[in-house]
N, C-alpha and C. Protein backbone atom coordinates (compact mmCIF):
# COMPACT_ATOMS: atom_id res chain seq x y z
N UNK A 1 124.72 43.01 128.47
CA UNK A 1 124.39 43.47 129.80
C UNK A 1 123.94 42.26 130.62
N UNK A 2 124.42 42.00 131.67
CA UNK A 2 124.28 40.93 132.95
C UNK A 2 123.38 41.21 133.74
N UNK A 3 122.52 40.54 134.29
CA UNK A 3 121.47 41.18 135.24
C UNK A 3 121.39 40.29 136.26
N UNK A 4 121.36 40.31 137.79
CA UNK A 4 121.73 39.93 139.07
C UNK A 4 120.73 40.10 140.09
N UNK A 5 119.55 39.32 140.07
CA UNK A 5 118.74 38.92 141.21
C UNK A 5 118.93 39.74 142.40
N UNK A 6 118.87 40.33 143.15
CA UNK A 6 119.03 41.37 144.59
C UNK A 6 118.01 40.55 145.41
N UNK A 7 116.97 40.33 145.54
CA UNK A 7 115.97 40.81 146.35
C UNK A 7 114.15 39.81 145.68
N UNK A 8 113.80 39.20 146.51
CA UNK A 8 112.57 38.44 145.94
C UNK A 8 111.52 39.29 146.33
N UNK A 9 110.39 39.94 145.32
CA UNK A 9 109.81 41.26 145.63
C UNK A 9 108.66 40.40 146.71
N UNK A 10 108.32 39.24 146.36
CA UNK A 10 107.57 38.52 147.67
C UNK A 10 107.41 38.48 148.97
N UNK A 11 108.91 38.57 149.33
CA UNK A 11 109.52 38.98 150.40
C UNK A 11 109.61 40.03 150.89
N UNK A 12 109.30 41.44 150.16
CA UNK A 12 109.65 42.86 150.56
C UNK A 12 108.08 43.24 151.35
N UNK A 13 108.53 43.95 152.27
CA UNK A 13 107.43 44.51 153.15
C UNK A 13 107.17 45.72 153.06
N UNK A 14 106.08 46.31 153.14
CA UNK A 14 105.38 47.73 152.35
C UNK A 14 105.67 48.82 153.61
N UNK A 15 106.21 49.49 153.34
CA UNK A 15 106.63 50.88 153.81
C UNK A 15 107.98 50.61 154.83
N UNK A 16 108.92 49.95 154.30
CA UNK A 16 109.96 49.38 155.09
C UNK A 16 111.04 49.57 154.40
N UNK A 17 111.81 50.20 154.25
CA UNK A 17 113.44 50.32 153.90
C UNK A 17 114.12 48.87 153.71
N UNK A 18 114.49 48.24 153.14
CA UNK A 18 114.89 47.39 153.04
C UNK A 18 116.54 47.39 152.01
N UNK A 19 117.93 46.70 153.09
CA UNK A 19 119.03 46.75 152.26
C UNK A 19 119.71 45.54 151.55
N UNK A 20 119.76 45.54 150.14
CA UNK A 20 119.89 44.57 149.99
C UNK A 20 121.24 44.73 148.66
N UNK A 21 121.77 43.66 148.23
CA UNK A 21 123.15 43.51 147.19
C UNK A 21 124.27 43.82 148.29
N UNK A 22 124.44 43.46 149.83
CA UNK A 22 125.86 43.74 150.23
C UNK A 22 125.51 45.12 150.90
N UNK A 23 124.55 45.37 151.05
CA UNK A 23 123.93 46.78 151.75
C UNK A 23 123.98 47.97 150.98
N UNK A 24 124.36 47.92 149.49
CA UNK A 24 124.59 49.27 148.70
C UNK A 24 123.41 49.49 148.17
N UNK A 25 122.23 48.39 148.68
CA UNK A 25 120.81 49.46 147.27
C UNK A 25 119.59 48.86 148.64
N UNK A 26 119.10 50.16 148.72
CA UNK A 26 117.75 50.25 149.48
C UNK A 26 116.68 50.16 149.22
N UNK A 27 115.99 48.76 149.00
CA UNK A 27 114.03 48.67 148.16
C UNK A 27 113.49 49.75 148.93
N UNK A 28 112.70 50.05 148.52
CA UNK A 28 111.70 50.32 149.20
C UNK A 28 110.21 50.01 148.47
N UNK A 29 109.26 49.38 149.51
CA UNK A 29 107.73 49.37 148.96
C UNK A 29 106.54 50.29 149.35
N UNK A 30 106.30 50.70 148.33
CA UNK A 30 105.33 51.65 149.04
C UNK A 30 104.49 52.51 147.70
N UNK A 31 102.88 52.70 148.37
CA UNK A 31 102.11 52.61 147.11
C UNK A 31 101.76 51.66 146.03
N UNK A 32 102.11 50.16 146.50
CA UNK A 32 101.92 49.79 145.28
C UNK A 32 102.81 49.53 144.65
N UNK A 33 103.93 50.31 144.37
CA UNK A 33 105.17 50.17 143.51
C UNK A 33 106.71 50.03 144.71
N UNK A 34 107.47 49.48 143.58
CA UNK A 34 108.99 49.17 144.13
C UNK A 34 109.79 50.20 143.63
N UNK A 35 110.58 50.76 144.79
CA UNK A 35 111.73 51.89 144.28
C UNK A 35 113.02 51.86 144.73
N UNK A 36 114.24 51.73 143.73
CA UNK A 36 115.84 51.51 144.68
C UNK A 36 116.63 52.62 144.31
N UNK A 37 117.40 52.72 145.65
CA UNK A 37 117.70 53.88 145.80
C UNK A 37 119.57 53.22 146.46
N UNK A 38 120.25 54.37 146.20
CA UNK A 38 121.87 53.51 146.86
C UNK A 38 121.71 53.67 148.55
N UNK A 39 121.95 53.03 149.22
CA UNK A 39 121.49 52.53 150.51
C UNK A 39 123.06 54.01 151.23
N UNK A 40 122.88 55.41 151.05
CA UNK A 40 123.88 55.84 151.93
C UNK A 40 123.32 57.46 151.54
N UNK A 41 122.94 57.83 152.84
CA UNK A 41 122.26 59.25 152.91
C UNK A 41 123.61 60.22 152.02
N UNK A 42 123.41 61.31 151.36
CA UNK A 42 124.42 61.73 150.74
C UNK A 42 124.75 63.29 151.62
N UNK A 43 123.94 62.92 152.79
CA UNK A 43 124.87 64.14 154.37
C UNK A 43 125.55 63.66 154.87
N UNK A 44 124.89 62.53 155.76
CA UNK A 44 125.33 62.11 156.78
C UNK A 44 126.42 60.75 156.32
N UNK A 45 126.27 59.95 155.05
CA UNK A 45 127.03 58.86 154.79
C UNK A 45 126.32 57.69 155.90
N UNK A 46 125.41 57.92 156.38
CA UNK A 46 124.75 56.28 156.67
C UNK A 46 123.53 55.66 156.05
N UNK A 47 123.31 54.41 156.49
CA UNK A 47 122.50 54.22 155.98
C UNK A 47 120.88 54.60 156.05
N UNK A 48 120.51 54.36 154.63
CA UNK A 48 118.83 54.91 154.37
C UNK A 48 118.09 53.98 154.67
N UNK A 49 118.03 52.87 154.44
CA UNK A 49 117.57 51.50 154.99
C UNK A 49 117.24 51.78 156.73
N UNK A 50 117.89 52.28 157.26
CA UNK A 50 117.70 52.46 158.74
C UNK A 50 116.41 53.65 158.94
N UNK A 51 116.18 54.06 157.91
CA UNK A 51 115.65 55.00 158.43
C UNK A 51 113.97 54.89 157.71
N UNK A 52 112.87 55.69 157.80
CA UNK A 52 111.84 55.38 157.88
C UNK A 52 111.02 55.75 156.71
N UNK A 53 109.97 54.94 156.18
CA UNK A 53 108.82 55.63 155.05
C UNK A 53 107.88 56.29 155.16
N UNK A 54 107.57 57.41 154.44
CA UNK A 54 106.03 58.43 154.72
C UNK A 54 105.76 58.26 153.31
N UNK A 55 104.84 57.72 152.42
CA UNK A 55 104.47 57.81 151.13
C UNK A 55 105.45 57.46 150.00
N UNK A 56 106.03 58.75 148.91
CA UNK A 56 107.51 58.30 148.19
C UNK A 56 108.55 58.82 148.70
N UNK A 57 108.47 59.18 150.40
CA UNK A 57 109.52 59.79 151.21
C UNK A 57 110.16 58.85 152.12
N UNK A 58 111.71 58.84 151.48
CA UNK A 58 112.22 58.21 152.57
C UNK A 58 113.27 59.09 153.30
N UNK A 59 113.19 59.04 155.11
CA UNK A 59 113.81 59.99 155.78
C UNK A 59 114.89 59.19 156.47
N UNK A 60 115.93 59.53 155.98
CA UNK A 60 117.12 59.44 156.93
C UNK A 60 117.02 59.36 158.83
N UNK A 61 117.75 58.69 159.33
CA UNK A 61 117.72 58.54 160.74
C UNK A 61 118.41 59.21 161.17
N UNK A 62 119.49 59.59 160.74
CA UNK A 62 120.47 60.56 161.56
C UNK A 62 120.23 61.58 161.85
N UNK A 63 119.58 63.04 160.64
CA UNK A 63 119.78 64.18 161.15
C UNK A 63 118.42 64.70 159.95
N UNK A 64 117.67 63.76 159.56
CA UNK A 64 115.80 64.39 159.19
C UNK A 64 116.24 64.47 157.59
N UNK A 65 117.23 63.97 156.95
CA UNK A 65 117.39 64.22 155.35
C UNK A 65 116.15 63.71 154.74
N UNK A 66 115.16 64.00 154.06
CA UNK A 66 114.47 63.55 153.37
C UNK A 66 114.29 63.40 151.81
N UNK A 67 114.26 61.84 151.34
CA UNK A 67 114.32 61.76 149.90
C UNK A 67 113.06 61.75 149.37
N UNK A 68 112.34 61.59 148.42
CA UNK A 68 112.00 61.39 147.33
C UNK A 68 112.40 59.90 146.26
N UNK A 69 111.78 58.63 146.73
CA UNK A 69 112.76 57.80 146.15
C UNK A 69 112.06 57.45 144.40
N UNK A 70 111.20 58.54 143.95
CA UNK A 70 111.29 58.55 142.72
C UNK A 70 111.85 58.97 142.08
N UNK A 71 112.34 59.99 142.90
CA UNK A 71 113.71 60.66 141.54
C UNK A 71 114.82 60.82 142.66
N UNK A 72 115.13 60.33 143.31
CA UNK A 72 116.51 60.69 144.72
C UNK A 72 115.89 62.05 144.84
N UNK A 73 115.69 63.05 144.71
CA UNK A 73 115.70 64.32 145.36
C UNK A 73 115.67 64.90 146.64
N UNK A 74 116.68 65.63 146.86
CA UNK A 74 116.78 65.63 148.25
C UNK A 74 115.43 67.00 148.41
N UNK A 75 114.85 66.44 149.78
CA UNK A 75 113.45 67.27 150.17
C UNK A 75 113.76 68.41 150.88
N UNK A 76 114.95 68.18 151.94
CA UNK A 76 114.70 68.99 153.32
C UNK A 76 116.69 69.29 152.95
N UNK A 77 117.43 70.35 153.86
CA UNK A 77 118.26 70.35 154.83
C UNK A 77 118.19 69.14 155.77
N UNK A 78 119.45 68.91 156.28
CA UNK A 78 120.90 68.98 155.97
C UNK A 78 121.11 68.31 154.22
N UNK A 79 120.17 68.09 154.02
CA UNK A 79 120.98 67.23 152.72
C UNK A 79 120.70 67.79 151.63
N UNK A 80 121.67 68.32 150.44
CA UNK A 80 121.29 69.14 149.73
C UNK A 80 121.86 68.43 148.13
N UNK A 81 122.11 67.07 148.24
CA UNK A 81 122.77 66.49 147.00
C UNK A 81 121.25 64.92 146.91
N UNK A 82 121.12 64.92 145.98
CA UNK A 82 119.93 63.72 145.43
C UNK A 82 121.01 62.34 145.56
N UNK A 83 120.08 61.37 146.05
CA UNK A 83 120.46 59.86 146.36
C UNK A 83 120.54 59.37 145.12
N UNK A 84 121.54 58.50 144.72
CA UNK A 84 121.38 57.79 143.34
C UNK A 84 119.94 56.84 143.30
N UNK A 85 119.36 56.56 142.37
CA UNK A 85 118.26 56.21 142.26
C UNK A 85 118.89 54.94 141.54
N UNK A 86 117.64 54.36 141.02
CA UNK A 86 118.09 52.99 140.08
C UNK A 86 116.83 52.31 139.39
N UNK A 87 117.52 52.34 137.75
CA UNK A 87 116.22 52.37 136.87
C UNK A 87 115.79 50.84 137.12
N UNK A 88 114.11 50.63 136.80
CA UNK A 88 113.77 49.05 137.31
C UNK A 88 113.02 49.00 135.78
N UNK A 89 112.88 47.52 135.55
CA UNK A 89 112.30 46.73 134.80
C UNK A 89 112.32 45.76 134.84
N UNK A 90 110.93 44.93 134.35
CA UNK A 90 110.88 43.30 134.22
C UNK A 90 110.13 42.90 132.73
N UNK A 91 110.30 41.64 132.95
CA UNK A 91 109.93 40.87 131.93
C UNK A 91 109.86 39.40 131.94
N UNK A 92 108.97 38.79 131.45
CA UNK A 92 108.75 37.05 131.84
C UNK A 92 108.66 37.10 133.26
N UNK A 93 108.18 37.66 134.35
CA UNK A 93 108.27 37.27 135.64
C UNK A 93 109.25 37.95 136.30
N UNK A 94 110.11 38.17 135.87
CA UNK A 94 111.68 38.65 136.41
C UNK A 94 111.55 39.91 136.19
N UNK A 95 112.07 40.93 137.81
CA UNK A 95 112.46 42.22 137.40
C UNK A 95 113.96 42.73 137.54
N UNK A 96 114.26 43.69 137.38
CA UNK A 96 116.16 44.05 136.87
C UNK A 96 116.04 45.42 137.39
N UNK A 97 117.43 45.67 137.84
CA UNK A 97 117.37 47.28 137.65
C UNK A 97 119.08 47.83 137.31
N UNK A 98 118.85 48.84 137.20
CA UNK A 98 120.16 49.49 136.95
C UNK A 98 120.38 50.93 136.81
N UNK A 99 121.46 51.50 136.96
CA UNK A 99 121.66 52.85 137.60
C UNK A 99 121.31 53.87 136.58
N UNK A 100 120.68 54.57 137.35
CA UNK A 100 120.36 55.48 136.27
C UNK A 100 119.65 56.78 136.87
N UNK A 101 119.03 57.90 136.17
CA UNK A 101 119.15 59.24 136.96
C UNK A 101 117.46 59.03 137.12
N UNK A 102 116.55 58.25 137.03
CA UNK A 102 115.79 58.53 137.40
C UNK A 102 115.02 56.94 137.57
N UNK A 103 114.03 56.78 138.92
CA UNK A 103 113.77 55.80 139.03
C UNK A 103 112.44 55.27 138.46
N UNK A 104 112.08 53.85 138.31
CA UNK A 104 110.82 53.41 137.51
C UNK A 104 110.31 52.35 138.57
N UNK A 105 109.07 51.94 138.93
CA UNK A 105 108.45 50.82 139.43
C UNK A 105 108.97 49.87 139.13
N UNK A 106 108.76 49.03 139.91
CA UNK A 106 109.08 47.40 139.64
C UNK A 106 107.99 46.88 139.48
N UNK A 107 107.47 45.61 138.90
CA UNK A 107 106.55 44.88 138.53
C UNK A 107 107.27 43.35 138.52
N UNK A 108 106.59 42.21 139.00
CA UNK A 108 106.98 40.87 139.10
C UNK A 108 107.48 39.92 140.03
N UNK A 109 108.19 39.46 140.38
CA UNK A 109 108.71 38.08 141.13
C UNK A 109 110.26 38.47 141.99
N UNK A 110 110.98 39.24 141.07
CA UNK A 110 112.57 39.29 141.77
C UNK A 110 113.57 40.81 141.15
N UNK A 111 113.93 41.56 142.20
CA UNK A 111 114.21 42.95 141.67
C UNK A 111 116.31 42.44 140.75
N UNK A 112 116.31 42.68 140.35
CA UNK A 112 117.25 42.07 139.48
C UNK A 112 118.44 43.80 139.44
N UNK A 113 120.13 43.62 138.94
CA UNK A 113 120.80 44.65 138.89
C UNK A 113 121.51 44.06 137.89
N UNK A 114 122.10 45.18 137.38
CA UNK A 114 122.92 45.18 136.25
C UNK A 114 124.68 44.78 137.05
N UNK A 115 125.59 43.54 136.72
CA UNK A 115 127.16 43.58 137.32
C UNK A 115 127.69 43.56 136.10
């Protein structure tokens, strides 16, 4: 398994959507912990990154979809399908993540993906 740097968690700003790998995975910081999510509302098809943080809720800009970016779950109407999430881990300094059905904190220096 290959693991691929995204994002320097130094750099990430707390309660801010952030898109990063080519625009397909959305950090987000908030609480304390790091959560990625695939950067494309699963109603509307735009992006989640554009849109805003309330706690582990991130809300879509287009039309009020609200996630859950600990487990994708969709909260509200219009959106009734869960955001892919993406499992995180680190080690020695370095953190990684990769797809998976449910999401984990990040801890360390650099959010990392599985190519």
């Amino acid at each position: 398994m290959t693991w691929t740097t995204v994002h320097e968690l130094g750099d990430l700003p707390s309660n801010v959507p952030v898109a990063v790998d080519g625009d397909a995975i959305c950090l987000i910081r908030t609480n304390g912990e790091v959560y990625a999510v695939r950067n494309e509302c699963t109603h509307g098809a735009v992006p989640l990154s554009e849109g805003e943080v309330d706690g582990f809720t991130l809300e879509c800009f287009m039309h009020g979809s609200r996630f859950d970016v600990r487990t994708g779950a969709a909260l509200n109407l219009p959106a009734t399908r869960p955001v892919t999430t993406y499992r995180c881990a680190w080690s020695t300094g370095k953190s990684r993540c990769s797809e998976h059905d449910q999401l984990h904190p990040v801890a360390g220096t650099s959010l990392q993906r599985r190519v």
